[in-house]
Protein backbone atom coordinates (compact mmCIF):
# COMPACT_ATOMS: atom_id res chain seq x y z
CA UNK A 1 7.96 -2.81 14.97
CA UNK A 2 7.91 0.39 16.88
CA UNK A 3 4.67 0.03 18.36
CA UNK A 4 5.37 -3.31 19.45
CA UNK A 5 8.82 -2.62 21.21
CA UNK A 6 6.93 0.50 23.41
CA UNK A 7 4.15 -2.35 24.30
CA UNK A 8 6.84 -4.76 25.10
CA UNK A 9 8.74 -1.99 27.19
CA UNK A 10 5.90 -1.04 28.94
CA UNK A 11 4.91 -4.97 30.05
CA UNK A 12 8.85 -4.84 31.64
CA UNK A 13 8.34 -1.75 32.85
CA UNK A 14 5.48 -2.87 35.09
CA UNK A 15 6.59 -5.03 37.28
CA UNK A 16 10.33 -4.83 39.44
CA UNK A 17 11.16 -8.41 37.79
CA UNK A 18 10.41 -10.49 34.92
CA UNK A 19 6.75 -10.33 33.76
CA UNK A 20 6.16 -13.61 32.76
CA UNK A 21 6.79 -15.65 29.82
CA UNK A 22 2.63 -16.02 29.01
CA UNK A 23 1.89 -12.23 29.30
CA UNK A 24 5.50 -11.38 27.07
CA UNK A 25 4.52 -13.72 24.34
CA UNK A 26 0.53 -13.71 24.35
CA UNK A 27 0.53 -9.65 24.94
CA UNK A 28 2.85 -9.46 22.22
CA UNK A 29 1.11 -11.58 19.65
CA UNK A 30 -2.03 -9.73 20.34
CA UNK A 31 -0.60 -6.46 20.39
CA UNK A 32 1.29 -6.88 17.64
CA UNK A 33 -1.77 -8.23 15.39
CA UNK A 34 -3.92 -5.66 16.24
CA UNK A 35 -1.52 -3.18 15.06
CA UNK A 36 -0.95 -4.75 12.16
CA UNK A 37 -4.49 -5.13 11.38
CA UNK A 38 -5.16 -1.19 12.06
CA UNK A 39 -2.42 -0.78 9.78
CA UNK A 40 -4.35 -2.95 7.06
CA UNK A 41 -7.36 -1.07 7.30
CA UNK A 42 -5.54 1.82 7.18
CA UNK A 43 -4.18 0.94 3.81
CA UNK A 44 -7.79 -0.32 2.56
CA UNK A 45 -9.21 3.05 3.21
CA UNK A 46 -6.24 5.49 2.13
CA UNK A 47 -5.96 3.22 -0.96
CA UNK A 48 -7.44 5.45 -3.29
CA UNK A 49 -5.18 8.59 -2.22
CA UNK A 50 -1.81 6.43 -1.64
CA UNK A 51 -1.54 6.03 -5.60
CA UNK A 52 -1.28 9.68 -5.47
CA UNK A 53 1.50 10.28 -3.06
CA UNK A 54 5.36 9.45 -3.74
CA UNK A 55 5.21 8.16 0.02
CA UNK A 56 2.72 5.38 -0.26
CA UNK A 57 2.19 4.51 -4.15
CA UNK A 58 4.14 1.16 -3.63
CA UNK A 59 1.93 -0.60 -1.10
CA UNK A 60 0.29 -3.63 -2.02
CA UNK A 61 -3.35 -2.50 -2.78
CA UNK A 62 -1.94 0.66 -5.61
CA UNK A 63 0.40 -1.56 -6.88
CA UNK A 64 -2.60 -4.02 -7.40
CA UNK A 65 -0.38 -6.72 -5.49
CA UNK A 66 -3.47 -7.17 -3.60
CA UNK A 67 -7.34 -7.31 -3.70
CA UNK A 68 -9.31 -5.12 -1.59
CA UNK A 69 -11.55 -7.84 -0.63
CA UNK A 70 -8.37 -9.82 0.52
CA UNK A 71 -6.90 -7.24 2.38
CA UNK A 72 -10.17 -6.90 4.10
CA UNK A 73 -10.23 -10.24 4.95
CA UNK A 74 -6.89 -10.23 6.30
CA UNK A 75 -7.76 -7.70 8.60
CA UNK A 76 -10.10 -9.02 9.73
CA UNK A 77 -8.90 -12.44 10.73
CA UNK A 78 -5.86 -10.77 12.80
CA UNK A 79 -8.23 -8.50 14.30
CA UNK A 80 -10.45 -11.62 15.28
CA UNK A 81 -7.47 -13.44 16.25
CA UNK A 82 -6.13 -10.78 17.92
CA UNK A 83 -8.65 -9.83 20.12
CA UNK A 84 -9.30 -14.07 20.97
CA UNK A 85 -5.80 -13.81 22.15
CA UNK A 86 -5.91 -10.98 23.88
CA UNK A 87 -9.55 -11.81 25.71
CA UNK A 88 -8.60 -15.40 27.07
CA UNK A 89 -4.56 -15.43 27.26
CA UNK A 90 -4.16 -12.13 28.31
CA UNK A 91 -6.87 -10.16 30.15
CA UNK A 92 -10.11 -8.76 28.82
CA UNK A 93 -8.71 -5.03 29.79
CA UNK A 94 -6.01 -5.02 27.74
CA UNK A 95 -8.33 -6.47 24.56
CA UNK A 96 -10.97 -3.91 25.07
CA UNK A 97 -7.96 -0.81 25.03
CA UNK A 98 -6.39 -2.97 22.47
CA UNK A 99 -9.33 -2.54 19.91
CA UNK A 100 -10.26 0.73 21.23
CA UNK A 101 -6.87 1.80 19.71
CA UNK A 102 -7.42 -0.18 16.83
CA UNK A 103 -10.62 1.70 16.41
CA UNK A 104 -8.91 5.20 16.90
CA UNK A 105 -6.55 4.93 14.64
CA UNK A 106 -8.43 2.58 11.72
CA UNK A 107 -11.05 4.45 11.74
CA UNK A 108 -11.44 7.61 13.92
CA UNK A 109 -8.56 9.18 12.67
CA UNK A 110 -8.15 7.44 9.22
CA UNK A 111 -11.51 8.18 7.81
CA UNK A 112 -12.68 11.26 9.75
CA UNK A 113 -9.69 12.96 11.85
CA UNK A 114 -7.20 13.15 8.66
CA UNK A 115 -9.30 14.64 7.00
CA UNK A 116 -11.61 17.13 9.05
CA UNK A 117 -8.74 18.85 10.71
CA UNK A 118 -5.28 20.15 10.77
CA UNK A 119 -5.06 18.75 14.19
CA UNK A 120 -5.95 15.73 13.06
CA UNK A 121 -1.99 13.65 14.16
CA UNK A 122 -2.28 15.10 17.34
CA UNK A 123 -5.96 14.02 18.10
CA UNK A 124 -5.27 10.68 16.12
CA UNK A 125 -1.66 10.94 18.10
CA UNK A 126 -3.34 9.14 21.03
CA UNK A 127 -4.49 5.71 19.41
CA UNK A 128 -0.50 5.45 18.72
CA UNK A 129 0.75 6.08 21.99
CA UNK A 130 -1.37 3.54 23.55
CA UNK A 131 0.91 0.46 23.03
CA UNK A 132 2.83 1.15 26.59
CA UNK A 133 -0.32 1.22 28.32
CA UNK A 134 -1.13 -1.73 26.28
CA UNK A 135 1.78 -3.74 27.58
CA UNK A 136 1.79 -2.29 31.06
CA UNK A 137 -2.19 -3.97 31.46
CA UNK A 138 -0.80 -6.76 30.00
CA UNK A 139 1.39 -7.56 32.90
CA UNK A 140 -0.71 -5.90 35.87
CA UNK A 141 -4.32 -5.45 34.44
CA UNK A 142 -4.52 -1.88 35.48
CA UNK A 143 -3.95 1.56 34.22
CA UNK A 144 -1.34 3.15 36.44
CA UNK A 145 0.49 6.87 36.86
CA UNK A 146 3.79 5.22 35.14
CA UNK A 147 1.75 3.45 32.17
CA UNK A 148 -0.16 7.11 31.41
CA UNK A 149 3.60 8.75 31.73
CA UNK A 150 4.91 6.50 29.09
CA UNK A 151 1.16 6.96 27.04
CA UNK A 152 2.28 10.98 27.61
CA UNK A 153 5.85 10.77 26.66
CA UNK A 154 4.59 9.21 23.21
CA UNK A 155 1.46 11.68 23.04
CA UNK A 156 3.56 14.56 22.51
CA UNK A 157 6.52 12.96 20.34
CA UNK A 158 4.14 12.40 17.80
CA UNK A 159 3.09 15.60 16.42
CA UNK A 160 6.58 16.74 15.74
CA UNK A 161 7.77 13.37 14.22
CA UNK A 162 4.92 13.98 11.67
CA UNK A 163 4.98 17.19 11.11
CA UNK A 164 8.90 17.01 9.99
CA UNK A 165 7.34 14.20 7.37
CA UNK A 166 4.04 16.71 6.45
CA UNK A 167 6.83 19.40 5.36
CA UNK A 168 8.62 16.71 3.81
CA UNK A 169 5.74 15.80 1.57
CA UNK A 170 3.50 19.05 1.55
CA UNK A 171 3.02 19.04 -2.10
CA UNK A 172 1.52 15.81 -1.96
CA UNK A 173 -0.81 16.15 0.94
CA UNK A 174 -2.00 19.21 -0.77
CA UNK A 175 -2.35 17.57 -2.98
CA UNK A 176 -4.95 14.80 -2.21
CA UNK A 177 -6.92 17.73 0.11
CA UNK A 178 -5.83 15.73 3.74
CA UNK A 179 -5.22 18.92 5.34
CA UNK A 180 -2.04 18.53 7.42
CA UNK A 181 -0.44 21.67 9.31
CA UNK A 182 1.36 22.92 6.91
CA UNK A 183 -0.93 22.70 4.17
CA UNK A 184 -3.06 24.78 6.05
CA UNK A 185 -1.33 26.93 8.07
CA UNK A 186 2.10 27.12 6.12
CA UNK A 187 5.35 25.59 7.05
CA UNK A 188 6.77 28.54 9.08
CA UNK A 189 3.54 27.89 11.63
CA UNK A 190 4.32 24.42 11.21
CA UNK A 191 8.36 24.80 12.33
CA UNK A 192 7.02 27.15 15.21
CA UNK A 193 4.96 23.85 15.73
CA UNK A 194 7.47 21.64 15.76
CA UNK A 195 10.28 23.70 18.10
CA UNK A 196 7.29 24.03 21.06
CA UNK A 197 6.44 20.44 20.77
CA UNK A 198 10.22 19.43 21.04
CA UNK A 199 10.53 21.69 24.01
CA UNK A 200 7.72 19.99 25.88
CA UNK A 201 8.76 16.96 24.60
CA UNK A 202 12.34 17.36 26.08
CA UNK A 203 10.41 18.31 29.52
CA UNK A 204 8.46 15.40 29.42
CA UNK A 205 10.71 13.08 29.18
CA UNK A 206 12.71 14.61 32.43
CA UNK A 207 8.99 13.22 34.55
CA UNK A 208 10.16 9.62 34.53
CA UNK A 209 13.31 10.40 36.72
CA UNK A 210 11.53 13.26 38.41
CA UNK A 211 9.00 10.79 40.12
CA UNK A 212 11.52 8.27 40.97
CA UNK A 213 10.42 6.06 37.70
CA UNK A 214 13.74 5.75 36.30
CA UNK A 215 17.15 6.71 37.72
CA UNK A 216 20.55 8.80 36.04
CA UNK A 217 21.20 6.16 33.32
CA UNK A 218 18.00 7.20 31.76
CA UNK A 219 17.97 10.92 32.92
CA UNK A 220 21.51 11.18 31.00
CA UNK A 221 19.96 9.17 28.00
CA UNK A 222 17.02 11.22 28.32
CA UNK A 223 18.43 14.53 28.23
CA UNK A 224 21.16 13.34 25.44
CA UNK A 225 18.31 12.66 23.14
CA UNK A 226 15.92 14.89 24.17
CA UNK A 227 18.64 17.46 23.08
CA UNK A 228 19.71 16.44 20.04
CA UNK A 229 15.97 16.31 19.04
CA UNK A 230 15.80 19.88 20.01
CA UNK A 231 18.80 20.86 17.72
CA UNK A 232 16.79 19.65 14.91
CA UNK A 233 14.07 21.49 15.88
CA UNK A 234 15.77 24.92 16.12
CA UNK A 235 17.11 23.93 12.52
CA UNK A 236 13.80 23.78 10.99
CA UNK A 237 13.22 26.87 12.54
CA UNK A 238 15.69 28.77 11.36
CA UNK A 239 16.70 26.93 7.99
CA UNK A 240 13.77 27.23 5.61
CA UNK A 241 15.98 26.52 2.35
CA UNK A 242 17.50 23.16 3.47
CA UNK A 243 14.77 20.38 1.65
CA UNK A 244 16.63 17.36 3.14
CA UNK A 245 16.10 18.46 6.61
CA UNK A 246 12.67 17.98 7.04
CA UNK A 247 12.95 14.37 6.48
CA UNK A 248 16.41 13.83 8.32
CA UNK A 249 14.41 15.20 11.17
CA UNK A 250 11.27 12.95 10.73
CA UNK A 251 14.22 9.70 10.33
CA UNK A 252 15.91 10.72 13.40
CA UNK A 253 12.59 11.27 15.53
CA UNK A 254 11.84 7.13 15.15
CA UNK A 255 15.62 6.11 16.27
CA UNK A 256 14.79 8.98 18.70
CA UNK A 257 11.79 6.45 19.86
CA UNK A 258 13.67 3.92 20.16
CA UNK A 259 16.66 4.65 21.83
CA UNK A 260 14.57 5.96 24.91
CA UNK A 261 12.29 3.31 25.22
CA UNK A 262 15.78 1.48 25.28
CA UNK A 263 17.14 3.50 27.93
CA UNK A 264 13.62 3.20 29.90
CA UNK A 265 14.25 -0.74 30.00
CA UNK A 266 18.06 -0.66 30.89
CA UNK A 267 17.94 2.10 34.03
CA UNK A 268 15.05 -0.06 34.93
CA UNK A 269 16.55 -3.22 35.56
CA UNK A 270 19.47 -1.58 36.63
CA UNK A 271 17.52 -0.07 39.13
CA UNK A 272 16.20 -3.44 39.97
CA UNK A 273 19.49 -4.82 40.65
CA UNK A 274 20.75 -2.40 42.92
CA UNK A 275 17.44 -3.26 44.94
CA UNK A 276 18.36 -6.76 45.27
């Protein structure tokens, strides 16, 4: 649902008015289906190693809820669709990033990434911040500064959203050999990790108002969130006993998502109105 509301942001974000009602609904059915598709794959591949982790032992395939010849399937036909959808409602741009991404993350980072190196989320990292730029071609079929700021501000929120859930759950990634940060480098390197991130996350987010993207209602927002972010990172740096806040961290850093992406669409059309 995430990835689809920073597509659908980025398709308002786009244009000074309304987008259009075919690019909104086509971009988002596409979008939306390829996702979920990746996702699929995702689970067809990891299936084997999610009956081993706490985390993901009740999806569909360990639970034996589901084949893995019909989950293949299923993939399959919303990737097809997808991509149909995408091609001849939408623009052929926007499917070719679209299953790009879909490749990244599916198979790129699922089946070689995750496992070849403890850098492998913030590699991987860019296959999930594509959905902005996703919904920005949607609307405009081009790659712009503002769709690669939004790619950006995603980029680098997703290393220490994950990390916070790799210290979370570091027994079990150790145990199934995927070797995340701080299975490999320990959890203090990890926190270090997490603080920079969160301080060049916090900068990045400052860009959009500094080139005149978005005005003070999102600077405020910005910098509200972007702060409160950073208090959780200085927590995990200092508090090594506290086990719950590793994962109170990784919960907040997806409302954290959300709320800005909110802000991004508000200050926009509020900025819209003023030029009317």
């Amino acid at each position: 649902m995430l990835i689809v509301f920073t597509a659908i942001v980025g398709m308002f974000l786009s244009v000074p008015g309304w987008p259009g009602l075919e690019p909104l609904v086509y971009g988002t059915l596409g979008i939306g289906m390829a996702s979920s598709a990746a996702a699929v794959f995702n689970h067809v591949l990891d299936h084997r190693t999610d009956i081993l982790m706490m985390r993901t032992r009740g999806r569909p395939l360990p639970q034996g809820k589901l084949t893995v010849k019909a989950a293949l399937t299923f993939a399959s036909v919303l990737c097809v669709i997808a991509m149909l959808v995408l091609w001849f409602l939408v623009n052929p741009l926007t499917a070719i990033l679209t299953f790009f991404s879909l490749i990244g993350y599916a198979v790129i980072y699922t089946v070689w990434l995750k496992r070849a190196t403890p850098q492998n989320i913030v590699i991987g990292g860019a296959a999930g911040a594509a959905p902005p730029v996703l919904g920005w071609t949607t609307v405009t079929n081009e790659v712009t500064s503002g769709a690669l700021l939004l790619f950006l501000i995603i980029f680098v929120w997703t290393p220490p959203h994950f990390w916070a859930l790799a210290i979370a759950r570091l027994e079990e990634y150790a145990k199934v050999d995927i070797p995340m940060l701080p299975v490999t480098h320990g959890e203090a390197y990890t926190r270090l990790n997490i603080l920079l991130y969160s301080i060049l996350l916090l900068l990045v987010t400052i860009m959009p108002y500094l080139i005149g993207m978005s005005g003070l209602i999102y600077l405020v927002a910005a910098l509200g969130l972007g702060a409160y972010f950073l208090h959780y990172a200085i927590r995990m740096y200092r508090d090594h006993e506290d086990e719950e806040l590793p994962m109170l961290m990784f919960k907040y850093s997806i409302s954290y998502l959300a709320f800005l992406f909110t802000a991004l669409l508000i200050d926009h059309y509020f900025l819209f109105q003023l030029d009317l």
